[in-house]
Protein backbone atom coordinates (compact mmCIF):
# COMPACT_ATOMS: atom_id res chain seq x y z
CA UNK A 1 11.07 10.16 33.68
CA UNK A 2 10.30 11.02 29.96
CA UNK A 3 8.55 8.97 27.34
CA UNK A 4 11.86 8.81 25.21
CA UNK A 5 13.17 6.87 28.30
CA UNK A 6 10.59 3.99 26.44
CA UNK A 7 10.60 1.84 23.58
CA UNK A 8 7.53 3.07 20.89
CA UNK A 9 5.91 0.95 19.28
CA UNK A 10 3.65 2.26 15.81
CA UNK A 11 0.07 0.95 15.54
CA UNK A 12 -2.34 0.38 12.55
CA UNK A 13 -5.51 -0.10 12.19
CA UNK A 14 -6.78 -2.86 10.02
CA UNK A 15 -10.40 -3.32 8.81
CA UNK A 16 -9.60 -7.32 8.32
CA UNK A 17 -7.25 -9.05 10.80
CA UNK A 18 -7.15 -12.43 8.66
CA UNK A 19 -6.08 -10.59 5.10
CA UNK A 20 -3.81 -8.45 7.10
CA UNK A 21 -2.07 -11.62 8.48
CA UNK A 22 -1.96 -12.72 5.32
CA UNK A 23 -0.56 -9.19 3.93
CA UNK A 24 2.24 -8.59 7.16
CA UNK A 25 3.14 -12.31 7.64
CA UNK A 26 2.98 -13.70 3.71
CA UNK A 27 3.99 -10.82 2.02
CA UNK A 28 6.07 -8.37 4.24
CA UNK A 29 7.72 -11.60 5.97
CA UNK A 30 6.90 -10.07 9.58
CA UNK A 31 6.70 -12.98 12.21
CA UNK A 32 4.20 -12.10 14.94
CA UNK A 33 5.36 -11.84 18.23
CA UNK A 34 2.26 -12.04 20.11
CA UNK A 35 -1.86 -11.83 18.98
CA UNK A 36 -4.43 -11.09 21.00
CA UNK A 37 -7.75 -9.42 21.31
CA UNK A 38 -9.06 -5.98 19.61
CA UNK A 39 -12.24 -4.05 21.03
CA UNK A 40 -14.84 -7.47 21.17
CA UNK A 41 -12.07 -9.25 18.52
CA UNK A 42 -11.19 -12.20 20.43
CA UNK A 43 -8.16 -12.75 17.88
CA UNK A 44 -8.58 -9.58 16.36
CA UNK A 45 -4.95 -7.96 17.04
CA UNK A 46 -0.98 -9.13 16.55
CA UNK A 47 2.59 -7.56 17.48
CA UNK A 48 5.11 -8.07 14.89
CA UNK A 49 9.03 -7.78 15.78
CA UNK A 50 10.99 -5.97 13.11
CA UNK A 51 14.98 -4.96 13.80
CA UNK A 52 14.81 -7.55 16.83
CA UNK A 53 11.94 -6.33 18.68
CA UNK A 54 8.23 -5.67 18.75
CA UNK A 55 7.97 -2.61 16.50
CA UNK A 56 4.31 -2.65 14.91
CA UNK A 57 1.18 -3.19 16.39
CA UNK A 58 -1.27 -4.11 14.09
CA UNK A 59 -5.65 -4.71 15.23
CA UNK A 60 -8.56 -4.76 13.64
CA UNK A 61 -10.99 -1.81 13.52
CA UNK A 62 -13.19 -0.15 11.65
CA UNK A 63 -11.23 3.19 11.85
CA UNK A 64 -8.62 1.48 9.17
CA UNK A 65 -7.26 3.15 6.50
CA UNK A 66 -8.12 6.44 7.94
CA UNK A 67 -4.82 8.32 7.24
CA UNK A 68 -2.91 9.23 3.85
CA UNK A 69 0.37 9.74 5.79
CA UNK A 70 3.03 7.00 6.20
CA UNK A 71 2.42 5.30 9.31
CA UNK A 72 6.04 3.75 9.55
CA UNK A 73 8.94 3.30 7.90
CA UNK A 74 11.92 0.69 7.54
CA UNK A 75 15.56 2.04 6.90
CA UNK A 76 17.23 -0.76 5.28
CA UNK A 77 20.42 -0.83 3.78
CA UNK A 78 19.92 -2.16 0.48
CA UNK A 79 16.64 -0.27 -1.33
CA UNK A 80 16.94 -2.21 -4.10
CA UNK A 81 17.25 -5.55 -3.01
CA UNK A 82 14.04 -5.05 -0.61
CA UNK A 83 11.91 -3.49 -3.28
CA UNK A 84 12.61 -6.24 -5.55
CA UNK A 85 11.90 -9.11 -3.12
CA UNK A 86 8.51 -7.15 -1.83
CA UNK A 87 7.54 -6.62 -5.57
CA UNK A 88 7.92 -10.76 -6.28
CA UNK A 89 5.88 -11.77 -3.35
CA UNK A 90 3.03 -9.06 -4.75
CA UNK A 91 3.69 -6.01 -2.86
CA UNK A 92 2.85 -2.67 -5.77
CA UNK A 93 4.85 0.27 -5.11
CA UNK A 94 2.85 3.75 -5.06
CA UNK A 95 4.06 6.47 -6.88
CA UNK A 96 3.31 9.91 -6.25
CA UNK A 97 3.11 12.56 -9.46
CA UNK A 98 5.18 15.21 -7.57
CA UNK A 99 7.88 12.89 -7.61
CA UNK A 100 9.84 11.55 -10.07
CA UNK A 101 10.30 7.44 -9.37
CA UNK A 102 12.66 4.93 -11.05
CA UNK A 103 11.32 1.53 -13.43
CA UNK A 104 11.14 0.14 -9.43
CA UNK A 105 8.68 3.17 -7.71
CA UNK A 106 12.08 4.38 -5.89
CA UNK A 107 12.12 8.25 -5.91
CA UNK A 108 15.30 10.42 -4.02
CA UNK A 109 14.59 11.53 -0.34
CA UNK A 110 14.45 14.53 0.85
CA UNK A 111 17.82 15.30 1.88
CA UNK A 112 19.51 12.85 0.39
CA UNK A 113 18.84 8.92 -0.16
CA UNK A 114 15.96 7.02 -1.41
CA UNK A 115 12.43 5.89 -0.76
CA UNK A 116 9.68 3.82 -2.14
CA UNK A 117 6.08 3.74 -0.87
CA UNK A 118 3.80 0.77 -0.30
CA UNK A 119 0.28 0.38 1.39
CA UNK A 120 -1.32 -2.64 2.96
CA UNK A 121 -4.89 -3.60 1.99
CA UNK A 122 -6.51 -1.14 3.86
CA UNK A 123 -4.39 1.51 2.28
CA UNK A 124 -2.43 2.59 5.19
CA UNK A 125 1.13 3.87 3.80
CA UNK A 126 4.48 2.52 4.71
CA UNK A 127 7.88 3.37 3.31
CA UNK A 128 11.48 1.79 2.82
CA UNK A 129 14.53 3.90 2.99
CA UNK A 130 18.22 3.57 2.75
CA UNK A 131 20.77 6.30 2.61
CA UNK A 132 22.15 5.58 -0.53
């Protein structure tokens, strides 16, 4: 039996589990699946379905924010569309100076397509990208 036999799921850590809610559920549009406890947090943790299943663990801790690489990413089909409705609800797109990113913070992929970067409040990175 391998581990690619199971579904992964990715995790973040969050340093606030209220203004995260308020960040995955009010901005990203996530709908949690399922909250529960984190370390002594007796509410402190929730599993949001993306793509028709759970697909991003999210619990407070005061390790958040720790990492500068994208934690996960959501291949969608149209870039565009999604960065515009993310930017109207509040979401800021980062933009890197090695790259060179449209009006929208939308850059070209590495072999081929597009991508635009976002963080959460804790500044852990996430990405959109579509092939086009």
């Amino acid at each position: 039996m391998a581990l690619s036999d199971f579904h992964l799921r990715a995790s973040v850590a969050v340093s606030d589990i209220q203004r995260a809610i308020a960040f995955y559920e009010g901005k990203l549009g996530l709908r949690a699946l399922q909250s529960g406890p984190s370390a002594k947090i007796a509410d402190g943790s929730r599993v949001y379905g993306s793509g028709g299943g759970p697909a991003l663990n999210v619990y407070q801790s005061v390790t958040a924010g720790q990492s500068s690489a994208t934690l996960a990413t959501w291949y969608v089909d149209d870039i565009e569309q999604v960065v515009d409705e993310l930017t109207a609800v509040g979401v800021e797109f980062t933009r890197y100076e090695e790259f060179v990113h449209d009006v929208k913070g939308i850059t070209a992929r590495a072999g081929g397509g597009r991508i635009a970067w976002f963080q959460d409040p804790d500044s852990n990175t996430f990405s959109i990208e579509a092939d086009t």
